[in-house]
Protein backbone atom coordinates (compact mmCIF):
# COMPACT_ATOMS: atom_id res chain seq x y z
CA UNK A 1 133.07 90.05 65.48
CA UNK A 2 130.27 89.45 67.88
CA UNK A 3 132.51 87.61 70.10
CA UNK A 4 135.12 89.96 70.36
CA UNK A 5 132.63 92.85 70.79
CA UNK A 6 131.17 91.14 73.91
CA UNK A 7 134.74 90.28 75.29
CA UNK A 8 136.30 93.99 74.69
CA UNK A 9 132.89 95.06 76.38
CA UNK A 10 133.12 92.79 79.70
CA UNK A 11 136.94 93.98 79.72
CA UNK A 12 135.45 97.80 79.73
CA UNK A 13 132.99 96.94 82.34
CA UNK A 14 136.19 95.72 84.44
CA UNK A 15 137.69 98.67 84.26
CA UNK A 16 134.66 100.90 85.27
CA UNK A 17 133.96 98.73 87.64
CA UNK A 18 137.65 99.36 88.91
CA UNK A 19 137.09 102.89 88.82
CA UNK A 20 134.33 102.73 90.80
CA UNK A 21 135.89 100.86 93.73
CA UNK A 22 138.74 103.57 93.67
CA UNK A 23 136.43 106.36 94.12
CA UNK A 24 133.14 104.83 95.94
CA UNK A 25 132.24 108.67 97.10
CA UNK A 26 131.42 109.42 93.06
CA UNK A 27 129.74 105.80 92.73
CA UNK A 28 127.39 105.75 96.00
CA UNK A 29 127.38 109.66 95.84
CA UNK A 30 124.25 109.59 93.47
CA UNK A 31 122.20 108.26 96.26
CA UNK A 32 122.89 111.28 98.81
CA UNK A 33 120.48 113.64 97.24
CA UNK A 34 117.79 111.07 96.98
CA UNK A 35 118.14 110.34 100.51
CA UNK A 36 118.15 113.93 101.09
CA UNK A 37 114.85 114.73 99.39
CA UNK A 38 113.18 111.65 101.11
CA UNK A 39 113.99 112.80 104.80
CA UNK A 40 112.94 116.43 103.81
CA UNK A 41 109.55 115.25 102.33
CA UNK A 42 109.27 113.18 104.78
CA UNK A 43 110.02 115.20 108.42
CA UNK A 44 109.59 118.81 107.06
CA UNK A 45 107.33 119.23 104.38
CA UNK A 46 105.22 115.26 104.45
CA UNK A 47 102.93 116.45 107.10
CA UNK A 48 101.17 119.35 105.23
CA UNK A 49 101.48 117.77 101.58
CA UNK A 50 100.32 114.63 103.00
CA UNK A 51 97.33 116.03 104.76
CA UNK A 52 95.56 115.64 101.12
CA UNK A 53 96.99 112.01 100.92
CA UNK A 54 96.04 110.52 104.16
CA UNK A 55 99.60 111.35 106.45
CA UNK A 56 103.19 111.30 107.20
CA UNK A 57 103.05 107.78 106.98
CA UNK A 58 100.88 107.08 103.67
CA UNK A 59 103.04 109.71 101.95
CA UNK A 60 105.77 108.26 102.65
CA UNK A 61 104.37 105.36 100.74
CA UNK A 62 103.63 107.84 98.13
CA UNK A 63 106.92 109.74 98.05
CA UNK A 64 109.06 106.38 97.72
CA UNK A 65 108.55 105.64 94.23
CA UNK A 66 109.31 109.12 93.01
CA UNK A 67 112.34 109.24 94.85
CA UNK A 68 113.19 105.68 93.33
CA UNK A 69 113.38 107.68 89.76
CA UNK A 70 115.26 110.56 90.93
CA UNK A 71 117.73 107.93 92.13
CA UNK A 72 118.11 106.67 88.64
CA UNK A 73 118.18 110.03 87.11
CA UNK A 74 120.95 111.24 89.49
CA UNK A 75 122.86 108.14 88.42
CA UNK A 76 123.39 109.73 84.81
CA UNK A 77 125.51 112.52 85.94
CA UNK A 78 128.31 110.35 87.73
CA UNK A 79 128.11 108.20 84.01
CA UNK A 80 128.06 112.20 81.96
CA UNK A 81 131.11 112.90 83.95
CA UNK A 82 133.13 109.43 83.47
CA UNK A 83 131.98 109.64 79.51
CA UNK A 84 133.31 113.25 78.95
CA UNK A 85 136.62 112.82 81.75
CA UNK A 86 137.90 109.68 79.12
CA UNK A 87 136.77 111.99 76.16
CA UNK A 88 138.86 114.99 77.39
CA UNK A 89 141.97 113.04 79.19
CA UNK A 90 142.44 111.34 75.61
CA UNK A 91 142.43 107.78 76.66
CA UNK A 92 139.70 107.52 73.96
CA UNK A 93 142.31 108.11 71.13
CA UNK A 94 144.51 105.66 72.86
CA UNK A 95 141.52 103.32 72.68
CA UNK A 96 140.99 103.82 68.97
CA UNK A 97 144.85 102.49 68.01
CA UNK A 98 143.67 99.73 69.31
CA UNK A 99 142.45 96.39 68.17
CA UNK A 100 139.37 96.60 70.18
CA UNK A 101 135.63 96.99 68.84
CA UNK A 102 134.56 100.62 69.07
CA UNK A 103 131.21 100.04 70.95
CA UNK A 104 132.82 98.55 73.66
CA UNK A 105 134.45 101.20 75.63
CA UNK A 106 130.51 102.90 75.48
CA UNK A 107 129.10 99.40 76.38
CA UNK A 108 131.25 98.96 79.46
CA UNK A 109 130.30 102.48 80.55
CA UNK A 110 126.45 102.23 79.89
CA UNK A 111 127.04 98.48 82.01
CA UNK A 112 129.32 99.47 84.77
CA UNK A 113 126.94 102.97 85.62
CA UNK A 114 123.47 100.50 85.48
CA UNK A 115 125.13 98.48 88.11
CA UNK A 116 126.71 101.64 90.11
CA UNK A 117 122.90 102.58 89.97
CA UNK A 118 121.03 99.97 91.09
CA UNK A 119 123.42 99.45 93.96
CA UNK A 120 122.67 103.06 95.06
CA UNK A 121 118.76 102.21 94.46
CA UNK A 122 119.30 99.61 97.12
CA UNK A 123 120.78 102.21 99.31
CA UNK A 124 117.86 104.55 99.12
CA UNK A 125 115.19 101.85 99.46
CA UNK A 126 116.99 100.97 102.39
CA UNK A 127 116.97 104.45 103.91
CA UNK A 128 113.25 104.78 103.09
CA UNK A 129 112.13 101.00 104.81
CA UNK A 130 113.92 102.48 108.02
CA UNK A 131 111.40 105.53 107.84
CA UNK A 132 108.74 103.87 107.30
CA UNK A 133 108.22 102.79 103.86
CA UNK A 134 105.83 99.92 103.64
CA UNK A 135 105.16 97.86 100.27
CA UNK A 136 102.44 95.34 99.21
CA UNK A 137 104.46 94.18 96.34
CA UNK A 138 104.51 90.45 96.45
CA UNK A 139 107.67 88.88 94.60
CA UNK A 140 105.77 88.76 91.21
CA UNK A 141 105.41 92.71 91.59
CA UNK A 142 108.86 92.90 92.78
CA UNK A 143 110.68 90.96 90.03
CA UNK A 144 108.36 93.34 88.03
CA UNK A 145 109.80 96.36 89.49
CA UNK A 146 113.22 95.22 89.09
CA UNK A 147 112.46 94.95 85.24
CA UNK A 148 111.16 98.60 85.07
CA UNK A 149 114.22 99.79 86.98
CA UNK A 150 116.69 97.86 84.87
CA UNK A 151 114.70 99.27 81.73
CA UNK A 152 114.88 102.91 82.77
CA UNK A 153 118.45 102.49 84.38
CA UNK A 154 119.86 101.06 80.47
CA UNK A 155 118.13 103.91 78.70
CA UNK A 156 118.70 106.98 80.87
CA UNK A 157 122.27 105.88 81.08
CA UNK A 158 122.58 105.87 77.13
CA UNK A 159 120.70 109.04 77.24
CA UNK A 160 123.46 110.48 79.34
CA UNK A 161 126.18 108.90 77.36
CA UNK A 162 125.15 110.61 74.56
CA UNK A 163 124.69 113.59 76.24
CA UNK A 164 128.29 113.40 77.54
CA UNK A 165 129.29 113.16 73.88
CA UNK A 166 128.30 116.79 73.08
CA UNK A 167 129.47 118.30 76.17
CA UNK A 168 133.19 119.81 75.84
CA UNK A 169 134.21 118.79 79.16
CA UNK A 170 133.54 117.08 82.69
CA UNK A 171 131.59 120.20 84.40
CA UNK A 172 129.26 120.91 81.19
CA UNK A 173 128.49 116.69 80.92
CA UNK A 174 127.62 117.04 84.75
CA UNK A 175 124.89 119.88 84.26
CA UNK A 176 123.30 118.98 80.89
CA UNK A 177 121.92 115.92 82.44
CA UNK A 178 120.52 118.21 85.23
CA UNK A 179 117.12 117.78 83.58
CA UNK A 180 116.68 114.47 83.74
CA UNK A 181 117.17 115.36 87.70
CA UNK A 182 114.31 117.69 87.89
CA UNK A 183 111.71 115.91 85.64
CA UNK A 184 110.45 114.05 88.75
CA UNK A 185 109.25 117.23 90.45
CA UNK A 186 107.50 117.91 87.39
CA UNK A 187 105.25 114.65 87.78
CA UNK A 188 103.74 113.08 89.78
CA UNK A 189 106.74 111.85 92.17
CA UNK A 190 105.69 114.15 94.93
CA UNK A 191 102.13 115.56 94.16
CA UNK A 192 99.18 114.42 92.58
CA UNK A 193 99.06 115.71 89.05
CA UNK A 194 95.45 116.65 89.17
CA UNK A 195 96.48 119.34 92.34
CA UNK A 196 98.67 120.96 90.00
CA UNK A 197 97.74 124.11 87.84
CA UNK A 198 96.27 123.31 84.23
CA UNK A 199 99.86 124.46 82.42
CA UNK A 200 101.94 122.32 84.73
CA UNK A 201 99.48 119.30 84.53
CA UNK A 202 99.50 119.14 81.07
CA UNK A 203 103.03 118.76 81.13
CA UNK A 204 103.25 116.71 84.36
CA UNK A 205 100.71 114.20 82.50
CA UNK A 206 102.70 113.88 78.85
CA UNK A 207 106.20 113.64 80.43
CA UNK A 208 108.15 110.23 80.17
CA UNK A 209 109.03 109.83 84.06
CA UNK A 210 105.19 110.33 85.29
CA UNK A 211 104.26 107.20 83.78
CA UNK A 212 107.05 105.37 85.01
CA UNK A 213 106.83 106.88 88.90
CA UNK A 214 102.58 105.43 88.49
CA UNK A 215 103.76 102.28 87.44
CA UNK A 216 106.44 101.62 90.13
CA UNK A 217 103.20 103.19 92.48
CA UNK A 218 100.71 100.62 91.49
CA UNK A 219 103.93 97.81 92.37
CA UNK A 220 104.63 99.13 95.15
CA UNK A 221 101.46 100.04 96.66
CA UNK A 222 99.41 98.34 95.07
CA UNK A 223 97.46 102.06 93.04
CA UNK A 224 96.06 102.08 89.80
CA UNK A 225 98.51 101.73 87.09
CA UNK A 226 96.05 100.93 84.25
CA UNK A 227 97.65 101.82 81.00
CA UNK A 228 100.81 103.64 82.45
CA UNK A 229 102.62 100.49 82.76
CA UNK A 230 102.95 100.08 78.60
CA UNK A 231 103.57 103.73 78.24
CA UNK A 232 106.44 103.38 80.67
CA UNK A 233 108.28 100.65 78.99
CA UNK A 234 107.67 102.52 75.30
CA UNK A 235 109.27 105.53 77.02
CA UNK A 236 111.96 103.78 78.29
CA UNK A 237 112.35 101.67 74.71
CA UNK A 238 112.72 104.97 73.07
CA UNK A 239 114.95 106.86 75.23
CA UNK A 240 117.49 103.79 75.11
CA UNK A 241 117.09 103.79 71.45
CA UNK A 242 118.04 107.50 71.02
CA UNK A 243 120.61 107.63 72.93
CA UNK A 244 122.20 104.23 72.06
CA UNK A 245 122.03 105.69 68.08
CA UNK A 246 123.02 109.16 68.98
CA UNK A 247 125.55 108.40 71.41
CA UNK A 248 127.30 105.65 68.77
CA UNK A 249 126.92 108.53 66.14
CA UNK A 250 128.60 111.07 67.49
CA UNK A 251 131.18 108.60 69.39
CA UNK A 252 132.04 107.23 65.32
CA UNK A 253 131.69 110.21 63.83
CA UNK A 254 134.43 112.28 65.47
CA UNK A 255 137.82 110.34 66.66
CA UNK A 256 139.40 113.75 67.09
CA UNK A 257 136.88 114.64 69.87
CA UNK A 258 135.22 117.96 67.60
């Protein structure tokens, strides 16, 4: 059983994969709006919010990480919109007829999006080297980073296939992941928490992504990461865990789509 789930899944991957060759404005789209926020934090708004930082150029530093996670996080909606456009267009009851184990068509999505993701992570850490992003990480710290990336990548994009699940079509998948979008501007991805107002900190400090954005820091740049680093991965355990078990819930529980 195991063997055929793993073969039905790598034979879903292939055809996200496909997918995403056909339509490479959808795949490498989630890294425009990263991009976009890094070159306005940078040129427009990084000299006065970097003042309190040390510059342009250290904030840069400082912005990169935060605009790492928003990378990730915009990667959910292209996977929210696949999820729900194979709900709706009923090649999911096709799928069911057939001899093939249920998990797989969510397995190949969850795999196909991770990679879609990380190749668009590339992208923006590209963009932000040519502006002046500079890193410390040696390849220990890298490989490191890598691991944290692939960790949040697997469970945000389970998050968002589950999410996808309860929408009733493509354009409602697309904005209930919006969240997960804006979390990083309520963290620490472009400010200090400790500059921010007591309400706002509280909630900057006890959200899942600040963690994660300090972590990737202290890689990157070599800050203090100090305990954030095992909060991170037991945020980003538990996210993949809820929405691998809600996602496979709801995808079992209701063959006629609701």
């Amino acid at each position: 059983m195991t063997t055929y789930a793993l073969t039905d899944s790598a034979t879903m991957l292939r055809r996200n994969l496909r997918h995403a060759m056909r339509y490479p404005a959808l795949s490498f789209g989630t890294a425009v709006l990263p991009i976009i926020f890094l070159l306005l934090f940078r040129y427009v708004f990084g000299g006065a919010i970097g003042a309190g930082i040390g510059g342009g150029g250290d904030y840069t530093d400082y912005l990169v990480p935060g605009i790492i996670l928003m990378t990730v996080a915009a990667g959910t909606t292209s996977t929210a919109i696949s999820v729900s456009t194979d709900l709706t267009e009923g090649i999911v009851a096709r799928f069911r007829t057939m001899p093939i184990a249920r998990v797989s068509l969510l397995t190949g999505h969850v795999l196909g999006s991770l990679l879609q993701t990380l190749a668009s992570t590339v992208v923006v850490l590209g963009v932000a080297f040519l502006i002046g992003f500079r890193t410390t990480a040696d390849p220990l710290e890298w490989l490191a980073v890598t691991g944290v990336l692939v960790l949040l990548t697997f469970a945000l994009t389970w998050l968002a296939v589950a999410l996808a699940l309860v929408s009733k079509n493509p354009e409602g998948a697309s904005n209930i992941v919006l969240p997960l979008v804006i979390l990083p501007f309520l963290g620490s991805g472009f400010v200090p928490t400790d500059s921010m107002s007591t309400g706002v900190r509280w909630f900057a400090e006890y959200q899942p992504f600040t963690p994660i954005i300090n972590t990737l820091r202290g890689l990157l740049i070599g800050t203090s990461i100090g305990s954030d680093a095992f909060v991170a991965v037991a945020w980003c355990i538990v996210m993949a865990a809820v929405g691998f078990l809600w996602g496979r819930a709801l995808f079992n529980r209701d063959p006629s789509r609701r």
